[in-house]
Protein backbone atom coordinates (compact mmCIF):
# COMPACT_ATOMS: atom_id res chain seq x y z
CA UNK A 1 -9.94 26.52 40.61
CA UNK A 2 -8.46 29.37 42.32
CA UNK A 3 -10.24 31.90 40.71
CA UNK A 4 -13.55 30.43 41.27
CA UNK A 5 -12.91 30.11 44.46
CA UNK A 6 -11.70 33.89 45.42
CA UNK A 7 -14.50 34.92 43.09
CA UNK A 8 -17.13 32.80 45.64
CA UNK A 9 -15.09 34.70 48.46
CA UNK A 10 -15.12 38.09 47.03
CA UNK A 11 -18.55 38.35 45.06
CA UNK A 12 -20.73 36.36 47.64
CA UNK A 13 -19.32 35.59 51.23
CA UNK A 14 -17.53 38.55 52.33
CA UNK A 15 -20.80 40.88 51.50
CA UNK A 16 -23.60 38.11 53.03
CA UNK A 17 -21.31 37.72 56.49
CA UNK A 18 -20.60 41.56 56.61
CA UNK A 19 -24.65 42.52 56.41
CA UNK A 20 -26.59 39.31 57.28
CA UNK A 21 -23.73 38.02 59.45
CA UNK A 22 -23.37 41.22 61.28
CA UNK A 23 -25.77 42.15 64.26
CA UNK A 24 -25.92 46.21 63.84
CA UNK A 25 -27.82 46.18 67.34
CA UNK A 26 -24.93 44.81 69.28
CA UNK A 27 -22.39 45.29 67.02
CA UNK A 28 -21.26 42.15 67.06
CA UNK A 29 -21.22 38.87 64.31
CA UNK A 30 -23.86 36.70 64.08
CA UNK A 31 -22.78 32.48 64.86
CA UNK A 32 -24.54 31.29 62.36
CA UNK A 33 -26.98 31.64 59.52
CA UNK A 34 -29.72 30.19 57.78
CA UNK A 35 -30.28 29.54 54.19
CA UNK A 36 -32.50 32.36 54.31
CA UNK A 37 -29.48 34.28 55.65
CA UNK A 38 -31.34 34.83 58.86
CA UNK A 39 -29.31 34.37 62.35
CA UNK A 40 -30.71 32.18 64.91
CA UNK A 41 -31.26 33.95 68.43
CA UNK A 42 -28.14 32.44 70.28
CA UNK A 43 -25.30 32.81 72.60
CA UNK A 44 -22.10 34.14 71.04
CA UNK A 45 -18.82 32.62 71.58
CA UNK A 46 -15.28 34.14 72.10
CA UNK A 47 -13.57 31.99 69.12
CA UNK A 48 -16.13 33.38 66.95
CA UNK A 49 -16.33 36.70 67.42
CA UNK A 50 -12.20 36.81 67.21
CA UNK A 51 -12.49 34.43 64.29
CA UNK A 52 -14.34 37.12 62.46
CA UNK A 53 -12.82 40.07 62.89
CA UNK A 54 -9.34 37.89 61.54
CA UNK A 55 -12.06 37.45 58.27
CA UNK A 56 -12.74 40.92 57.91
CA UNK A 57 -8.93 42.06 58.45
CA UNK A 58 -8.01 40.31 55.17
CA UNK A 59 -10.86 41.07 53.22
CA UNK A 60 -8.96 44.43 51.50
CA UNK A 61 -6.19 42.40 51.17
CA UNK A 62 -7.81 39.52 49.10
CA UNK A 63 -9.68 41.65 47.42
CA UNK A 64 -12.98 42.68 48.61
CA UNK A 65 -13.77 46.10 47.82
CA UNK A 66 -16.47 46.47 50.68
CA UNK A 67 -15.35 48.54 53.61
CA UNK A 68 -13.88 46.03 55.89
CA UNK A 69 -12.67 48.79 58.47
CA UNK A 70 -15.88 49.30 60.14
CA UNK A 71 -16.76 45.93 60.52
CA UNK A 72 -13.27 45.12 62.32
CA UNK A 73 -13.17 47.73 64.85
CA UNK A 74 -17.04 46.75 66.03
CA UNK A 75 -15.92 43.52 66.11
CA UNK A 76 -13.01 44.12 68.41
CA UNK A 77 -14.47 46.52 70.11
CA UNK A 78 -17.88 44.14 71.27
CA UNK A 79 -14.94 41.13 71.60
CA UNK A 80 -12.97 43.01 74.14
CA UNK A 81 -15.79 45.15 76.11
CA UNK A 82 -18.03 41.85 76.85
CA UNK A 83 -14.90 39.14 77.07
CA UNK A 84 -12.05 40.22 78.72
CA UNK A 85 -11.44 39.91 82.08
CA UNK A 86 -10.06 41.66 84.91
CA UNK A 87 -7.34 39.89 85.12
CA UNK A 88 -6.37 39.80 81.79
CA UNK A 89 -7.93 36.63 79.96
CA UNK A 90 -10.69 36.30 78.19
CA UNK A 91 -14.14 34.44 79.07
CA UNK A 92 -15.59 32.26 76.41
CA UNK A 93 -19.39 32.58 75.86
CA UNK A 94 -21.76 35.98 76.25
CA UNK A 95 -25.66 35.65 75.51
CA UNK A 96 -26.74 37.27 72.07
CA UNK A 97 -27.31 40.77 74.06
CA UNK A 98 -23.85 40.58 75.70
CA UNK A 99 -24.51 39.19 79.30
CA UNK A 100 -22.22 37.18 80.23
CA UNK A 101 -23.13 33.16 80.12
CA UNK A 102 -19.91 31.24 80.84
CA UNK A 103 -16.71 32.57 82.29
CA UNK A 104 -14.74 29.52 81.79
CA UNK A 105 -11.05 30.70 80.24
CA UNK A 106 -10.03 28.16 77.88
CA UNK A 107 -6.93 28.60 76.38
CA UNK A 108 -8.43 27.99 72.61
CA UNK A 109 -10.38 31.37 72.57
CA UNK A 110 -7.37 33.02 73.97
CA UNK A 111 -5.35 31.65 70.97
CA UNK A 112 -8.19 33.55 68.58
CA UNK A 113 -7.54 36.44 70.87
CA UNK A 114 -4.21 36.89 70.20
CA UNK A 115 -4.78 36.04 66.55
CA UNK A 116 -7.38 38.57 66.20
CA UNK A 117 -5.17 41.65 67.94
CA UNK A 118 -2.32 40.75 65.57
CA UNK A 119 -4.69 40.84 62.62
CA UNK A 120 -6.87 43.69 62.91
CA UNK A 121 -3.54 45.48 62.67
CA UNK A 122 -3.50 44.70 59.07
CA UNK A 123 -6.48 47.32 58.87
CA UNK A 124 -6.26 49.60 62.32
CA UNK A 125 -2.72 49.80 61.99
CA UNK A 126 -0.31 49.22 65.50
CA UNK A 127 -2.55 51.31 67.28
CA UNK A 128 -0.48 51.06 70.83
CA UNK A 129 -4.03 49.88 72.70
CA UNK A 130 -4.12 47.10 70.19
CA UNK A 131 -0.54 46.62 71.24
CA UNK A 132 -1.40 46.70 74.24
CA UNK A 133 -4.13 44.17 74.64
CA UNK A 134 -1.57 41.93 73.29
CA UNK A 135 1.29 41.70 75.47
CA UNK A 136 -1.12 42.09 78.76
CA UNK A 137 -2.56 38.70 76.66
CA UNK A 138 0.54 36.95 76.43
CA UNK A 139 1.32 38.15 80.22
CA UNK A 140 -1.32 36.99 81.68
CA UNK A 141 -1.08 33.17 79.76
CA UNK A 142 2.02 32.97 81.10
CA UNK A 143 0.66 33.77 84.70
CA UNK A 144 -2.29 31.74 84.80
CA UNK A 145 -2.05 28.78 82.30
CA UNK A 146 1.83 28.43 81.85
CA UNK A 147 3.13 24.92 83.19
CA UNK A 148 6.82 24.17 84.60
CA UNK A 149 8.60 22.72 82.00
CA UNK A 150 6.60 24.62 79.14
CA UNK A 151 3.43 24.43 77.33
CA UNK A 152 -0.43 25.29 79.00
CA UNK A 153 -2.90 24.50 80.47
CA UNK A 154 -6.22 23.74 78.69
CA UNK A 155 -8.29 25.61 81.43
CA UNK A 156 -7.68 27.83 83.97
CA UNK A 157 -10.07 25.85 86.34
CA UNK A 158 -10.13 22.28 84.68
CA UNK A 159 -5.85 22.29 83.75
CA UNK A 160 -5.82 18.56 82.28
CA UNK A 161 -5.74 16.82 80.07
CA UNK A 162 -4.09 18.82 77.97
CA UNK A 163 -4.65 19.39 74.28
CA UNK A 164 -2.96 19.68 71.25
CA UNK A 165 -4.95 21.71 69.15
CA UNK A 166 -5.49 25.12 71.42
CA UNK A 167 -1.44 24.74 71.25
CA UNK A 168 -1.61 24.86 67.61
CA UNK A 169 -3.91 27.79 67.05
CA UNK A 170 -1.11 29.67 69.86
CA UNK A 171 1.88 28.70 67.86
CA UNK A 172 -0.30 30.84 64.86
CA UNK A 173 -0.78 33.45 66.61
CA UNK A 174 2.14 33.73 67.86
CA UNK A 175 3.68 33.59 64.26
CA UNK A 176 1.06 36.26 63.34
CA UNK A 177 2.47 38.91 65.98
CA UNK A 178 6.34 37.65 65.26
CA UNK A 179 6.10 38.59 61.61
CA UNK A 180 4.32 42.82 62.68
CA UNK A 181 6.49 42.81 65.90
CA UNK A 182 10.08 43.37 66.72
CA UNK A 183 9.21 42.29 70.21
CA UNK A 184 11.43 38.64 70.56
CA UNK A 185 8.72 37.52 73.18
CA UNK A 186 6.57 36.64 70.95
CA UNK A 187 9.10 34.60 69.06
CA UNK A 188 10.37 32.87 71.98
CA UNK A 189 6.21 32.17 72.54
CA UNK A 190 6.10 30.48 68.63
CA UNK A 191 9.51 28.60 69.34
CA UNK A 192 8.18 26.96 72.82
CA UNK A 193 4.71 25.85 71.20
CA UNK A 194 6.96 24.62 68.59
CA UNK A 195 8.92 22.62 70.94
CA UNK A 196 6.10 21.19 72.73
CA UNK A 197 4.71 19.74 69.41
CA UNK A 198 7.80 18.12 67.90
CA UNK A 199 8.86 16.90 72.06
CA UNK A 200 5.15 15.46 73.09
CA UNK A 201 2.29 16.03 70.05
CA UNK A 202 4.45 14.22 67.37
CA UNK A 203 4.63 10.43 67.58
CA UNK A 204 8.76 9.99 66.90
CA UNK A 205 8.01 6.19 65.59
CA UNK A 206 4.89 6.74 63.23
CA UNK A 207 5.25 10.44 62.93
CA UNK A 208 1.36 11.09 63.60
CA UNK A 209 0.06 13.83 65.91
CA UNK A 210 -2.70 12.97 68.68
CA UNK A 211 -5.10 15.40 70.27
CA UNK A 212 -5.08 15.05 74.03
CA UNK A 213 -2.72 14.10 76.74
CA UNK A 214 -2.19 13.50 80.48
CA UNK A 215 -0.59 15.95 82.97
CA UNK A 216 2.90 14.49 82.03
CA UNK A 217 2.32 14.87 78.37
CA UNK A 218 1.71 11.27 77.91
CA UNK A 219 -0.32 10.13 75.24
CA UNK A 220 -4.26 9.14 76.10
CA UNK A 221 -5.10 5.97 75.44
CA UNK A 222 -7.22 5.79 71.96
CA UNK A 223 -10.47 5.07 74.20
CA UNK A 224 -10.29 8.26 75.69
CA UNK A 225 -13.53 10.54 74.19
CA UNK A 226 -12.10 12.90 71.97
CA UNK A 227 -8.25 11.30 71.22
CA UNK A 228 -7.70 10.56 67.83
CA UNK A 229 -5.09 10.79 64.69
CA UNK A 230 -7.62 13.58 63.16
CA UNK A 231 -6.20 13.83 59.42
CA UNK A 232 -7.54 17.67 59.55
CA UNK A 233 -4.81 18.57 62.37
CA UNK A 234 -1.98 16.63 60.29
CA UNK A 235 -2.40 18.96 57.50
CA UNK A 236 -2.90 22.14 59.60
CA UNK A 237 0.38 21.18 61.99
CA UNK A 238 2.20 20.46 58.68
CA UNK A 239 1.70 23.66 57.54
CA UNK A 240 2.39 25.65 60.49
CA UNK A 241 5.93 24.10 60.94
CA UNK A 242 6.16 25.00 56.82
CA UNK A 243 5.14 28.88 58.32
CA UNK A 244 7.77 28.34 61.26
CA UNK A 245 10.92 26.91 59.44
CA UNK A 246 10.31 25.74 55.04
CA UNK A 247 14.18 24.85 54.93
CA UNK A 248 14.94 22.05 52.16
CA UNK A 249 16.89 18.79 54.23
CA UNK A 250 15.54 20.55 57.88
CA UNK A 251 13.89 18.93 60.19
CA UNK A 252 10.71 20.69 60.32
CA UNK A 253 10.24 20.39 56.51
CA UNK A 254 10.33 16.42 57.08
CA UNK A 255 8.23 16.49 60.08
CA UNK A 256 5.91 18.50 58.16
CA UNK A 257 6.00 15.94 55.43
CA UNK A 258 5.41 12.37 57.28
CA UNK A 259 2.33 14.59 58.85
CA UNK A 260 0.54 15.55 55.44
CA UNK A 261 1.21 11.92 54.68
CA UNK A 262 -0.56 10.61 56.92
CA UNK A 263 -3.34 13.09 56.20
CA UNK A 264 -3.50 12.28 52.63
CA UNK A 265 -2.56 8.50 52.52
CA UNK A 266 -5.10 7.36 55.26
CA UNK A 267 -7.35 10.05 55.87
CA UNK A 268 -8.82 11.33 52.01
CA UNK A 269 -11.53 9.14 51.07
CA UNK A 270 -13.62 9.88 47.94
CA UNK A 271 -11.64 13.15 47.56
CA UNK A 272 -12.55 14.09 50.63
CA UNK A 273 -10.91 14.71 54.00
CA UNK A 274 -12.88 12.89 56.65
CA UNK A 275 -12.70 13.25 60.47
CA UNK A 276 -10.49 10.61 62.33
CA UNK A 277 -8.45 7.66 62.34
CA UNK A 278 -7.32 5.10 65.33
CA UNK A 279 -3.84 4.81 66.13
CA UNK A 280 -2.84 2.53 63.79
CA UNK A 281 -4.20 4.77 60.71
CA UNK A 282 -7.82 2.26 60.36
CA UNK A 283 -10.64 4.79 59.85
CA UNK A 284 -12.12 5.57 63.18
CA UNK A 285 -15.15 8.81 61.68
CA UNK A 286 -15.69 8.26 58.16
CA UNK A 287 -17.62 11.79 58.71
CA UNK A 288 -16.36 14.56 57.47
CA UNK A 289 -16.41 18.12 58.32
CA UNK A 290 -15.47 21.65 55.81
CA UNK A 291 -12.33 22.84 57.85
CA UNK A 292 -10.37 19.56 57.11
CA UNK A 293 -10.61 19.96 53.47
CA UNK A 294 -9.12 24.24 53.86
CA UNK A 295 -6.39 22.50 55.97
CA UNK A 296 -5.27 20.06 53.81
CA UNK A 297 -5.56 22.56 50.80
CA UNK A 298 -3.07 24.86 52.69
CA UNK A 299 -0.01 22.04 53.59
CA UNK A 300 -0.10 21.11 50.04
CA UNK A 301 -0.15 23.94 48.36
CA UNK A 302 2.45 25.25 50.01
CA UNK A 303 4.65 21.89 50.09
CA UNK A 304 3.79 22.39 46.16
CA UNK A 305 5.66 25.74 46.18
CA UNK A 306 8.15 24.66 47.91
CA UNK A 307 9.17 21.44 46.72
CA UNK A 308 8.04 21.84 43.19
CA UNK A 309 6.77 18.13 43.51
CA UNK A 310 3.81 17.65 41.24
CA UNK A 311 2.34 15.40 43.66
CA UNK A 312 1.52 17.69 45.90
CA UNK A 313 -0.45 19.75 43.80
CA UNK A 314 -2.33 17.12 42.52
CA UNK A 315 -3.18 16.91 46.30
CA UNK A 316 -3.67 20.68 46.17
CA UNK A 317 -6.04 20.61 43.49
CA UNK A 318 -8.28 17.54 45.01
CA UNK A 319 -8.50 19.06 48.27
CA UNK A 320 -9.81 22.66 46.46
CA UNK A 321 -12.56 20.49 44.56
CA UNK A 322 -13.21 18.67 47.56
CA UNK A 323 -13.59 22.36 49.08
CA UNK A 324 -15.94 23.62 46.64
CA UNK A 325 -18.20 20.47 47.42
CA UNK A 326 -19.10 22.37 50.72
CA UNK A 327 -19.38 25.81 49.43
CA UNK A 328 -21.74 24.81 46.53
CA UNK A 329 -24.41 25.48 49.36
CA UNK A 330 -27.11 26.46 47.27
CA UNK A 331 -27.49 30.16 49.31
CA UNK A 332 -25.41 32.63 48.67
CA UNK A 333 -22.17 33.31 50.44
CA UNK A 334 -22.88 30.13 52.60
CA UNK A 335 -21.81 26.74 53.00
CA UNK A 336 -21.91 23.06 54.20
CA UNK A 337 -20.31 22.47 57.46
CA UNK A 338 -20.45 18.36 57.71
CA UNK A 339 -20.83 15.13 55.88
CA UNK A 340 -22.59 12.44 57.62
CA UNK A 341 -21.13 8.73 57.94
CA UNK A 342 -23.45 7.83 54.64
CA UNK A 343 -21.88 10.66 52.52
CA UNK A 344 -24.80 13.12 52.88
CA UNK A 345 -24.79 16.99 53.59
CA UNK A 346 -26.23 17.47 57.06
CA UNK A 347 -28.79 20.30 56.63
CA UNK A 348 -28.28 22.87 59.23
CA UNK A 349 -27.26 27.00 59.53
CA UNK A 350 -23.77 27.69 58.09
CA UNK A 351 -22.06 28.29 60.88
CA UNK A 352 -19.54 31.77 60.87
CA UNK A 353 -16.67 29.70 62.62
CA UNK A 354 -15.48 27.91 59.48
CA UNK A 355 -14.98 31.39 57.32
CA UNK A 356 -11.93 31.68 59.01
CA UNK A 357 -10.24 28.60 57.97
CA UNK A 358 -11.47 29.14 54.20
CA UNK A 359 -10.11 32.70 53.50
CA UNK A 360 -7.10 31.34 55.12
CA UNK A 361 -7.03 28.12 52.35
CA UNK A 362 -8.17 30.80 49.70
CA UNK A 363 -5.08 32.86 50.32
CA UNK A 364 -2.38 30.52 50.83
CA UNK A 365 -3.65 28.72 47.45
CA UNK A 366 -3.52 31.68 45.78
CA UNK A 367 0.16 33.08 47.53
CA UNK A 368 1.49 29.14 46.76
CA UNK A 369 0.94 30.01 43.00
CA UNK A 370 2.33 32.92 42.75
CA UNK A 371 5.66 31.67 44.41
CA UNK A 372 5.35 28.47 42.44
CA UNK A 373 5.30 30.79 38.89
């Protein structure tokens, strides 16, 4: 299943995102495209940009034989002359020609910021501006968004309530620079994120992780829009604290554990991953979107590596099938993004922002076998 699914990667995605993905007029990648492969005319957003030059700093690595190099340094180079700010941060939506269309700093696309300079260094090497851009990053978070006691803020104008996932997409950056960079800020960064999660994110009774909080860090009530147990962030928490600390009888490795649990006990259905639960683990969205199904093909793959148990890649296995499901598209190089509450395939572009969490499933399967052989 592996192969097939590299070969999709390799032989179809990578070389429809880096031509019909790619806008040679500005330079910049496309949000979405059609099953035509044609981009609609529309605004461009920081995550995805950032997203996409992370896709096309791997792409040698994995593989793809195209030449990634151009691709990455027009992507960084459109990212940071049309988002950054003076003071540091970076804004999170520019219209298709570059204008500026919402300055709002959110700490989410300054997660994928941080995760794309830490990247791109894979191909442009530790070029000391890329460096650069990095720690003046990481300075000005702590400035602007850090809150007494640790952790962030969710917005530098709207600080609360505050959210676990933008935290989680942090801690991987923040594990991407700590493994290219001897600098132990960026360690002490990963270590605090860490923290946060296993101190206010993790339940300590049921072990499950919910999405959105009150200035104090206290849980929102289930009503709340948005708070859920999402089975998609179980999996992609579990293996992040796998990435920060894999030791057999440690904490994290148990945490880690109880979390892809609770993914795969409550949250599969029909082989697939679906969208949330309540509280108490009763399906809340039987819906279903692709990234759930890349982040539950990560955890347990790599819990399969590491802990041998067959179990887990049984899990591994379902969750690549249930994968494929969404990339058998019908176009080229493209794929499903969502399931609808009857089980159906919404028809709609393929949007760029999910290519990102499948080369990242596609490469940790493959790693997880290797280690397991």
């Amino acid at each position: 299943m592996h192969g097939r699914l590299l070969s999709w990667l390799i032989d179809d995605a990578y070389p429809v995102w880096a031509t019909s993905g790619f806008d040679p007029v500005q330079r910049a990648f496309h949000e979405r495209l059609t099953p035509q492969g044609a981009p609609p005319h529309e605004a461009r957003r920081a995550r995805v940009q950032a997203r996409q030059v992370y896709a096309y700093s791997r792409a040698g690595s994995l593989g793809w034989r195209g030449d990634a190099r151009p691709l990455v340094e027009a992507g960084l180079s459109f990212f940071i002359g049309h988002y950054l700010r003076a003071d540091g941060l970076f804004h999170t939506l520019v219209e298709h020609d570059g204008m500026l269309k919402d300055d709002r700093v959110v700490l989410y696309d300054q997660a994928f910021a941080l995760l794309a300079l830490a990247s791109c260094q894979e191909v442009l090497g530790a070029a000391p501006h890329i460096i650069r851009h990095g720690v003046q990053l990481r300075t000005a978070l702590l400035e602007r968004m850090h809150r007494p006691g640790g952790g962030f803020d969710s917005e530098v104008r709207e600080p609360t309530p505050l959210l676990s996932n933008p935290h989680m997409h942090l801690f991987e950056a923040a594990l991407a620079w700590q493994a290219i960079s001897p600098d132990p800020a960026w360690a002490a960064l990963a270590d605090e994120v860490c923290e946060i999660a296993l101190r206010h994110f993790i339940d300590h009774h049921s072990g499950a992780l919910a999405e959105i909080f009150d200035g104090h860090w206290q849980v929102m009530p289930d009503a709340t829009p948005g708070q859920a147990i999402e089975p998609g962030h179980q999996f992609e928490w579990a293996w992040l604290l796998l990435c920060k600390d894999s030791r057999p009888g440690g904490a994290m490795r148990k945490v880690a554990q109880r979390l892809f649990e609770i993914g795969e006990n409550h949250g599969v259905k029909g082989g697939i991953a679906i969208n949330t639960l309540n509280a108490d683990f009763r399906i809340k969205d039987p819906a279903a979107r692709l990234w759930p199904q890349t982040e539950r093909l990560k955890a347990a793959s790599r819990l399969g590596a590491l802990t041998g148990e067959e179990h887990y890649w049984t899990s591994a296995l379902g969750a690549a099938q249930g994968l494929w499901r969404f990339l058998d598209y019908g176009a080229r190089g493209l794929w499903h993004d969502k399931i609808d509450r009857e089980g159906r395939f919404v028809a709609e572009p393929a949007p760029a922002s999910s290519f990102y969490h499948i080369i990242c499933a596609i490469a940790e399967f493959g790693e997880a076998l290797q280690r397991a052989t």
